[in-house]
C-alpha atoms as a PDB file:
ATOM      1  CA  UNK A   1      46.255 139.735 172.156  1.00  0.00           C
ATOM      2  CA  UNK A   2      46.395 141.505 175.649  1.00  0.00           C
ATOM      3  CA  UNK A   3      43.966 144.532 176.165  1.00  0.00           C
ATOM      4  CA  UNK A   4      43.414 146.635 179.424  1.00  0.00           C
ATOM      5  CA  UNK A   5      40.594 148.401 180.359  1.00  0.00           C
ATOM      6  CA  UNK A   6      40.326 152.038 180.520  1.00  0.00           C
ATOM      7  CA  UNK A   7      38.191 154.880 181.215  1.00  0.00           C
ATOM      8  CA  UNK A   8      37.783 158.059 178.960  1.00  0.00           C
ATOM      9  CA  UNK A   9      35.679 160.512 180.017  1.00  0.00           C
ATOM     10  CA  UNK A  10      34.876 162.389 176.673  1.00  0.00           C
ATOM     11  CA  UNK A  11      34.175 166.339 176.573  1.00  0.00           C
ATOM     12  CA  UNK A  12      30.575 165.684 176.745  1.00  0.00           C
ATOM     13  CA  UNK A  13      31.256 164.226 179.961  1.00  0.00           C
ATOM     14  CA  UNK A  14      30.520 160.887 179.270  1.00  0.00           C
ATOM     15  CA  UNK A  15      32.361 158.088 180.620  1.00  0.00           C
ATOM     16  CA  UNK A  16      33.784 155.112 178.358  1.00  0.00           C
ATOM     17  CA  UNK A  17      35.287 151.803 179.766  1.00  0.00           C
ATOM     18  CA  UNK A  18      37.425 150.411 176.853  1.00  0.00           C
ATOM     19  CA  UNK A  19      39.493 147.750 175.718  1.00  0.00           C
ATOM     20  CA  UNK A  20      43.011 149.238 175.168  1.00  0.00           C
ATOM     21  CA  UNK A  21      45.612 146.511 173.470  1.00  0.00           C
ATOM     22  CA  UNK A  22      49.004 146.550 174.747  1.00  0.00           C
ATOM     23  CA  UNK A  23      50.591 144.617 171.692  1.00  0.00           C
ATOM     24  CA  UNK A  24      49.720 147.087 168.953  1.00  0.00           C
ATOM     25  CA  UNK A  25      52.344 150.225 169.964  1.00  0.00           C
ATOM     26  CA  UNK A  26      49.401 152.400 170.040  1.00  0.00           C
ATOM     27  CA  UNK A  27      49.205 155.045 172.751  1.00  0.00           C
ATOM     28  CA  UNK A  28      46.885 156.498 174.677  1.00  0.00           C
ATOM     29  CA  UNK A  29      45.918 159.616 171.963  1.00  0.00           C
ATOM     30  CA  UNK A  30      45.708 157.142 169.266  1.00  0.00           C
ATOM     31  CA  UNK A  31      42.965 154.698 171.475  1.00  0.00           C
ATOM     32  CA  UNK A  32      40.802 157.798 171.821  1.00  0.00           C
ATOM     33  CA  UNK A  33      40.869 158.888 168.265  1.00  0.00           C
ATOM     34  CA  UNK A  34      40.222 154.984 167.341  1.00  0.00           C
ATOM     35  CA  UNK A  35      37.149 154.986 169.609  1.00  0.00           C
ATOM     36  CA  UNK A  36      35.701 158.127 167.885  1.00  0.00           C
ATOM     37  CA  UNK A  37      35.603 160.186 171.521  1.00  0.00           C
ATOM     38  CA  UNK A  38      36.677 163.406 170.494  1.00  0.00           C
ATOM     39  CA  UNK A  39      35.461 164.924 167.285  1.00  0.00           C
ATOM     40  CA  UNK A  40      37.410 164.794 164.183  1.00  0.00           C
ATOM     41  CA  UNK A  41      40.399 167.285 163.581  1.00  0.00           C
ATOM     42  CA  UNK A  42      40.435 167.791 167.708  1.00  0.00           C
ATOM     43  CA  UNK A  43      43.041 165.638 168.958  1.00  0.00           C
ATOM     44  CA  UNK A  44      46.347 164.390 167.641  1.00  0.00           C
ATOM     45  CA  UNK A  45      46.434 167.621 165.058  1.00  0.00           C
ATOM     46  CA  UNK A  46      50.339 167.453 165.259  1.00  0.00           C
ATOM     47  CA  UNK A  47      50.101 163.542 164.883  1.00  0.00           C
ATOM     48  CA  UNK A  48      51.465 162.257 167.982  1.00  0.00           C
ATOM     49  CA  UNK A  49      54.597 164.652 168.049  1.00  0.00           C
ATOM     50  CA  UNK A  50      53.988 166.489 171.326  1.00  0.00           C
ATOM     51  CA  UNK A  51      53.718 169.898 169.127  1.00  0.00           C
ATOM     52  CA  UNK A  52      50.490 171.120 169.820  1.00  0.00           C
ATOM     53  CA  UNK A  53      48.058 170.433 173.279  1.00  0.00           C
ATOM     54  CA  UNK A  54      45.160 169.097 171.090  1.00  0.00           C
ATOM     55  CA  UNK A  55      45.513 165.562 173.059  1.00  0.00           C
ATOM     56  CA  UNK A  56      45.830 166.759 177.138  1.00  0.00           C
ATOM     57  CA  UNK A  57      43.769 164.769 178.781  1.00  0.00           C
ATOM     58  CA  UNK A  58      43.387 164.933 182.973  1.00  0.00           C
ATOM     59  CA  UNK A  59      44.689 162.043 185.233  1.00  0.00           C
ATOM     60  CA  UNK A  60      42.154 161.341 187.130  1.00  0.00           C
ATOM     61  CA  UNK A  61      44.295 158.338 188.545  1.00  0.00           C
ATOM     62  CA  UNK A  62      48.021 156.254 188.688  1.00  0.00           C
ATOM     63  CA  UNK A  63      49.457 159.055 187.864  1.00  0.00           C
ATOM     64  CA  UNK A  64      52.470 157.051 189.473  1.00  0.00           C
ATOM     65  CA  UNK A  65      52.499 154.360 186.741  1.00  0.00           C
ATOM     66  CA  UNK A  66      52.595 157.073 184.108  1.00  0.00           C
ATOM     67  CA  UNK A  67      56.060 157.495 181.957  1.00  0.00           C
ATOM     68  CA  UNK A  68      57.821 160.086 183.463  1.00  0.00           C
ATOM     69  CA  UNK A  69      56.717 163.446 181.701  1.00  0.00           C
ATOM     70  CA  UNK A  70      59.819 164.491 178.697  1.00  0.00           C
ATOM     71  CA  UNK A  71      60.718 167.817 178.404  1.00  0.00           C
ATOM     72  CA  UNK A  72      58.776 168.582 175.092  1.00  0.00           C
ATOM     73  CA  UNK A  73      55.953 167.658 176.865  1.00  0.00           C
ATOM     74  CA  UNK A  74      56.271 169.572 179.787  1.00  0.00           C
ATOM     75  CA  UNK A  75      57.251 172.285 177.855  1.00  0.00           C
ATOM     76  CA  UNK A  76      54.079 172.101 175.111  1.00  0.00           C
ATOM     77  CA  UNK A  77      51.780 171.955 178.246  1.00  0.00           C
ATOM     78  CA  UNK A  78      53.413 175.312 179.844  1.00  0.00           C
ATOM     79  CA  UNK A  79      52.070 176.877 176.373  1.00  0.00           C
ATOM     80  CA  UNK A  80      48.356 175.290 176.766  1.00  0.00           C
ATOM     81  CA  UNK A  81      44.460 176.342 177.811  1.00  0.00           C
ATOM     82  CA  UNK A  82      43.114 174.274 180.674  1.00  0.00           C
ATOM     83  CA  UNK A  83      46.168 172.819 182.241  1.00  0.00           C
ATOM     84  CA  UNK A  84      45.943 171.094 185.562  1.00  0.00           C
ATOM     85  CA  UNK A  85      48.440 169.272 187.851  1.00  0.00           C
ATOM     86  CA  UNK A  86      46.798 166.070 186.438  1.00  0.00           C
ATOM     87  CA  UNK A  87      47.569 167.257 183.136  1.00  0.00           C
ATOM     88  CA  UNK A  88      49.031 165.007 180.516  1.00  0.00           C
ATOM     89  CA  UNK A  89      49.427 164.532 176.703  1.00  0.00           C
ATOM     90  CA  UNK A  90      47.542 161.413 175.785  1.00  0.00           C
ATOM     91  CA  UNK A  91      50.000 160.834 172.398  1.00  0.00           C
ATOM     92  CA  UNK A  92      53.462 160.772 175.389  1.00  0.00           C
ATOM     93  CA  UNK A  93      51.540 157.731 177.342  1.00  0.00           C
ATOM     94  CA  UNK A  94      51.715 154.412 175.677  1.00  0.00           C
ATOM     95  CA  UNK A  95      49.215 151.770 176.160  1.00  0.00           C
ATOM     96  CA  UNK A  96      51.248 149.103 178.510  1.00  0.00           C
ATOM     97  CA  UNK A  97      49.994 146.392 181.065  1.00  0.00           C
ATOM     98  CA  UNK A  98      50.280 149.076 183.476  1.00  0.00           C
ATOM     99  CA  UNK A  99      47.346 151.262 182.631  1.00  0.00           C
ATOM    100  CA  UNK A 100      44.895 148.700 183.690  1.00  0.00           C
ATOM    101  CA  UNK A 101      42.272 150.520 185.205  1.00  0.00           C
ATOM    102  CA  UNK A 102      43.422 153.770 184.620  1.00  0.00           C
ATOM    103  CA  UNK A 103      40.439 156.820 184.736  1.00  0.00           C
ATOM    104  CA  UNK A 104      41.598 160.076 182.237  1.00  0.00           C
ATOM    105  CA  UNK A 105      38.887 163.351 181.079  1.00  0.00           C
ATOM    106  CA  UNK A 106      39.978 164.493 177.863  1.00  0.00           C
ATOM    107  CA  UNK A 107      40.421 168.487 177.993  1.00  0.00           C
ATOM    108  CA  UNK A 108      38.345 170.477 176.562  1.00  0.00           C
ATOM    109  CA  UNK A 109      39.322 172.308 173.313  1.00  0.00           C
ATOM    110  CA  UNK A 110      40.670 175.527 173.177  1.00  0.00           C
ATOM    111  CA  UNK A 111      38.000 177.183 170.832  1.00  0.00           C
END
């Protein structure tokens, strides 16, 4: 099993360093939701689908190592609250070898 480490600031502001594993197809949506950091029913509402902005979390580094950003993506974050340049959605960023260290704020909700 191979794991990297990665901080999550929740949207208390509290910082997390967790163990993310690269072997399990999980991305970066579904490690925050499996860590309990954002409260239930406010991320991943659409499941993963880049449908809704539930998941947008801030890059707060490597954005270079990041996937290149699809068009479904960039278009669901035109349509979102709180978007910055750092902006991404967590469920469009799979957990690889190359997130080690990587530092993301999850956005707050729209409500």
């Amino acid at each position: 099993m191979s794991d990297v480490k990665i901080t999550i600031i929740d949207r208390e502001g509290e910082a997390h360093v967790i163990d993310a594993p690269t072997d399990m197809n999980m991305n970066l949506m579904e490690v925050i939701r499996s860590y309990e950091l954002a409260s239930e029913g406010t991320i991943g509402i659409c499941g993963g689908m880049a449908m809704c902005a539930s998941c947008q979390c801030y890059m707060l580094n490597y954005q270079h190592m990041l996937p290149e950003m699809s068009y479904e993506e960039e278009d669901m974050l035109d349509q979102a609250f709180h978007v910055e340049d750092n902006s991404r959605l967590s469920c469009q960023i799979p957990i690889t070898d190359e997130l080690e260290g990587l530092e993301i704020r999850i956005a707050p909700t729209t409500e």
